[in-house]
N, C-alpha and C. Protein backbone atom coordinates (compact mmCIF):
# COMPACT_ATOMS: atom_id res chain seq x y z
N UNK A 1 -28.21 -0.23 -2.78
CA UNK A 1 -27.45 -1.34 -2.24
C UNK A 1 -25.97 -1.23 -2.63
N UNK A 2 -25.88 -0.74 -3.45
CA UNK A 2 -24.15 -0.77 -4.22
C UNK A 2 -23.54 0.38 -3.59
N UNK A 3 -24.48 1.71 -3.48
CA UNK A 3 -23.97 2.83 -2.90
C UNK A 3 -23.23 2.32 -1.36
N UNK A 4 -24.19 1.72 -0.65
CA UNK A 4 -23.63 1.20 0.60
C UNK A 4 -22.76 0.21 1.21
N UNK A 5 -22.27 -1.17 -0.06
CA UNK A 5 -21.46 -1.55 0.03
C UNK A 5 -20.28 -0.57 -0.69
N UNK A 6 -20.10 -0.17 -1.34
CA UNK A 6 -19.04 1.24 -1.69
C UNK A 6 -18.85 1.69 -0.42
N UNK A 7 -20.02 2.00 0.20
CA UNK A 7 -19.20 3.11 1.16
C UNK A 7 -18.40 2.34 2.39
N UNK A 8 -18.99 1.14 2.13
CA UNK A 8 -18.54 -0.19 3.61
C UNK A 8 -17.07 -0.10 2.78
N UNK A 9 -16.96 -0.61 1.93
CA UNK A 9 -15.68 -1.00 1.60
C UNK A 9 -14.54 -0.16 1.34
N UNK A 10 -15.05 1.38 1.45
CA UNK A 10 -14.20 2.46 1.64
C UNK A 10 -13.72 3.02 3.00
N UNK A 11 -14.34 2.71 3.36
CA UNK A 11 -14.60 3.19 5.04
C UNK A 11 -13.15 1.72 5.81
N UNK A 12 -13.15 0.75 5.36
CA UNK A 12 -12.64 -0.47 5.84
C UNK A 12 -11.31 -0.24 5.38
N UNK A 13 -11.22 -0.10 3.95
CA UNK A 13 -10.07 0.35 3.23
C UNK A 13 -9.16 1.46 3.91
N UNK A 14 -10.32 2.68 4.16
CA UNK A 14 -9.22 4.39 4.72
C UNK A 14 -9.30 3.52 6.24
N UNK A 15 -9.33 2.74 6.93
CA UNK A 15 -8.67 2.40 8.22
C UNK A 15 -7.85 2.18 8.54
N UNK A 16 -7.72 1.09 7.35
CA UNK A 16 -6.26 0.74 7.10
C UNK A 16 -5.14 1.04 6.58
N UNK A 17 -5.57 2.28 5.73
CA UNK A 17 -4.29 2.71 5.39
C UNK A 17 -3.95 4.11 6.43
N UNK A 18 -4.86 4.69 7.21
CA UNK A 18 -4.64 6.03 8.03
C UNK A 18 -4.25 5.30 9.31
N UNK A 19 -4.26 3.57 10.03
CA UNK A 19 -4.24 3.13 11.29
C UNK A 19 -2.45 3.28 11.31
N UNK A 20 -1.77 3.39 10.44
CA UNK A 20 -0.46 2.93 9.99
C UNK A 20 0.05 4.60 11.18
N UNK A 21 -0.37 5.96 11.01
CA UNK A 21 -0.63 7.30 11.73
C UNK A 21 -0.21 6.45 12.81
N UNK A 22 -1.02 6.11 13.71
CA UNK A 22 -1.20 5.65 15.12
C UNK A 22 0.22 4.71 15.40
N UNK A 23 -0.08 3.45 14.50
CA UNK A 23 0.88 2.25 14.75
C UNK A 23 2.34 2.92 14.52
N UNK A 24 2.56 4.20 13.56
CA UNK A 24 4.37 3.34 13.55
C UNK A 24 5.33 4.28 14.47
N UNK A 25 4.88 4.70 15.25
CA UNK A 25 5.95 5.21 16.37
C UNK A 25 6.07 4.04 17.41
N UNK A 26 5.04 2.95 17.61
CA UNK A 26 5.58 1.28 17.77
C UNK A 26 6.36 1.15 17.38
N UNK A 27 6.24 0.85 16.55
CA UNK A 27 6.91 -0.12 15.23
C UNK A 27 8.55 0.62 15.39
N UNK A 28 8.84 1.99 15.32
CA UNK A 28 9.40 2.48 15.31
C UNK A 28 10.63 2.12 16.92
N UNK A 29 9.94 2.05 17.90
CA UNK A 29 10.44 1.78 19.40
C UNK A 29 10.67 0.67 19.14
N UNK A 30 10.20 -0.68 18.97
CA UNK A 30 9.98 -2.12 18.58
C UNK A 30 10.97 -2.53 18.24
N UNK A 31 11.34 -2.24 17.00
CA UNK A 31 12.39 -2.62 16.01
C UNK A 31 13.31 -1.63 16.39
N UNK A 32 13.77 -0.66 16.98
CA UNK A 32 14.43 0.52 17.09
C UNK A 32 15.39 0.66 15.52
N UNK A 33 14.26 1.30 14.53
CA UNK A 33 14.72 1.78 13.23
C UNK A 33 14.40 3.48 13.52
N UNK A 34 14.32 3.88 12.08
CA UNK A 34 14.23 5.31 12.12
C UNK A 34 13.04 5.44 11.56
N UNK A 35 11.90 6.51 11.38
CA UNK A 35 10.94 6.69 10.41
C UNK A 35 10.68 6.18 9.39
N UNK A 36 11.83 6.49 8.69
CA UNK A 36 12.18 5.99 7.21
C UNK A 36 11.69 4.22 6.79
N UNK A 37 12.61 3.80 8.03
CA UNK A 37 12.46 2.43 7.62
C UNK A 37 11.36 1.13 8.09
N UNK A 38 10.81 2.32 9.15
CA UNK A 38 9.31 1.86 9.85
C UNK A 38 8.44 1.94 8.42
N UNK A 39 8.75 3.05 7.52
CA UNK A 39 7.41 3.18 6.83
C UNK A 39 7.40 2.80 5.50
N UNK A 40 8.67 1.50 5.50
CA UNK A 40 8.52 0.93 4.08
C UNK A 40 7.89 -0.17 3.77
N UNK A 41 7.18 -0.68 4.82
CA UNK A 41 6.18 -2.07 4.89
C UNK A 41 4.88 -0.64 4.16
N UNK A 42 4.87 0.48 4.84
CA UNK A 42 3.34 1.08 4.15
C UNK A 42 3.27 1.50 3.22
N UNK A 43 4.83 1.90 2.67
CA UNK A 43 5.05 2.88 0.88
C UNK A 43 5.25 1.25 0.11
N UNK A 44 5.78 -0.27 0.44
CA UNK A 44 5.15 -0.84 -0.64
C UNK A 44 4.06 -1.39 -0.61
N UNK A 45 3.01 -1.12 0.32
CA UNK A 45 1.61 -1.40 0.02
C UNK A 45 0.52 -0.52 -0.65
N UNK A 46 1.38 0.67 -0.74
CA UNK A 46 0.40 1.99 -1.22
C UNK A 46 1.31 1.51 -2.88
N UNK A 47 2.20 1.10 -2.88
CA UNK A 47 2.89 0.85 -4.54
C UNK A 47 1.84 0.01 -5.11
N UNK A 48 1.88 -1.12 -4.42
CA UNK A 48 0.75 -2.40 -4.46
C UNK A 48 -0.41 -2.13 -4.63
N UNK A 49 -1.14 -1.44 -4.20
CA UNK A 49 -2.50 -0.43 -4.22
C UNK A 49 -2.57 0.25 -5.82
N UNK A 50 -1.71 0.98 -5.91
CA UNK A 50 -1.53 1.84 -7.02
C UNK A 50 -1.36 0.88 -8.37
N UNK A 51 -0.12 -0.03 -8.01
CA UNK A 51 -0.10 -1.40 -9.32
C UNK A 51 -1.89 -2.14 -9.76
N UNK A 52 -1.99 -2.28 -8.47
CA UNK A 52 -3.61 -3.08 -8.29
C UNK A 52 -4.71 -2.55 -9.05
N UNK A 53 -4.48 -1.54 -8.73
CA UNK A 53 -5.79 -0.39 -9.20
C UNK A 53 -5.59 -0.40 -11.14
N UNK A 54 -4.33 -0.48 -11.67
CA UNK A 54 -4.22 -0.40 -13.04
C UNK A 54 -4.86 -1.85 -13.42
N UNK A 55 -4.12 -2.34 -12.41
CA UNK A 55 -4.74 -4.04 -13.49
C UNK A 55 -6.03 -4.28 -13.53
N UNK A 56 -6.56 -4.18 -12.17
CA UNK A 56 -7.80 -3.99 -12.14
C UNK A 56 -8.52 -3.06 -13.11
N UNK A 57 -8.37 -1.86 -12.98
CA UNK A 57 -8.95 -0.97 -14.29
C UNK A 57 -9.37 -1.55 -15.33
N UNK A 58 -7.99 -1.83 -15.66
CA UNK A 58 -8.00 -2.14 -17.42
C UNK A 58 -8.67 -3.96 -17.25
N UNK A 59 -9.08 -4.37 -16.38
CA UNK A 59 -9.59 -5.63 -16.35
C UNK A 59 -10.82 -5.35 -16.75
N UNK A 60 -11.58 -4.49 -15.81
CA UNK A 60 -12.79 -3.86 -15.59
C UNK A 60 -13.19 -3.13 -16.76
N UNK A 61 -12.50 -2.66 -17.26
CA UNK A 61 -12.99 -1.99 -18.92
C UNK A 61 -12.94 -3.20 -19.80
N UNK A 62 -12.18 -4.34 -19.83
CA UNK A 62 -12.39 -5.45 -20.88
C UNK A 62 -13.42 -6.02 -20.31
N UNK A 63 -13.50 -6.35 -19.58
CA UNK A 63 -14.69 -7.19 -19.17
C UNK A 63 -16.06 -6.89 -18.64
N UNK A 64 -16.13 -5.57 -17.84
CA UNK A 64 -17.22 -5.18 -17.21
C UNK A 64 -17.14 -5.09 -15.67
N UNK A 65 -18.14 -4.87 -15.26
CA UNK A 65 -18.63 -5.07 -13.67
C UNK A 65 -19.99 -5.93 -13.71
N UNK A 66 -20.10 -6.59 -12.74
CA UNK A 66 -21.72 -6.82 -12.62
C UNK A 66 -21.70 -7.15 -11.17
N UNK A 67 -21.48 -6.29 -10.59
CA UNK A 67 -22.29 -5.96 -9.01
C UNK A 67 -23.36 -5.33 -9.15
């Protein structure tokens, strides 16, 4: 049961961060910016991700899991 919510919630997760591929040559026409500045809504959510993941960690080692 845990194996398969893992894999649900990974699968949901890489959508959203690989759908960004598709979307920002929109985004890009839309706003008429350059690459660069289309893709700083996604480099600070991958920062956010990366911050997340520490706190979480070290939450998860003081306290546990119980899923």
């Amino acid at each position: 049961m845990r194996l398969g919510i893992s894999l649900l919630l990974a699968t949901i997760g890489g959508v959203g961060m690989w759908a960004v591929v598709v979307v920002l040559p929109a985004v890009q026409a839309e706003f008429g910016v350059d690459r660069a500045a289309a893709s700083m809504p996604y480099t600070a959510t991958m920062v956010g991700f990366a911050a997340g993941n520490v706190l979480v960690g070290r939450a998860i080692d003081r306290m546990g899991y119980w899923i």
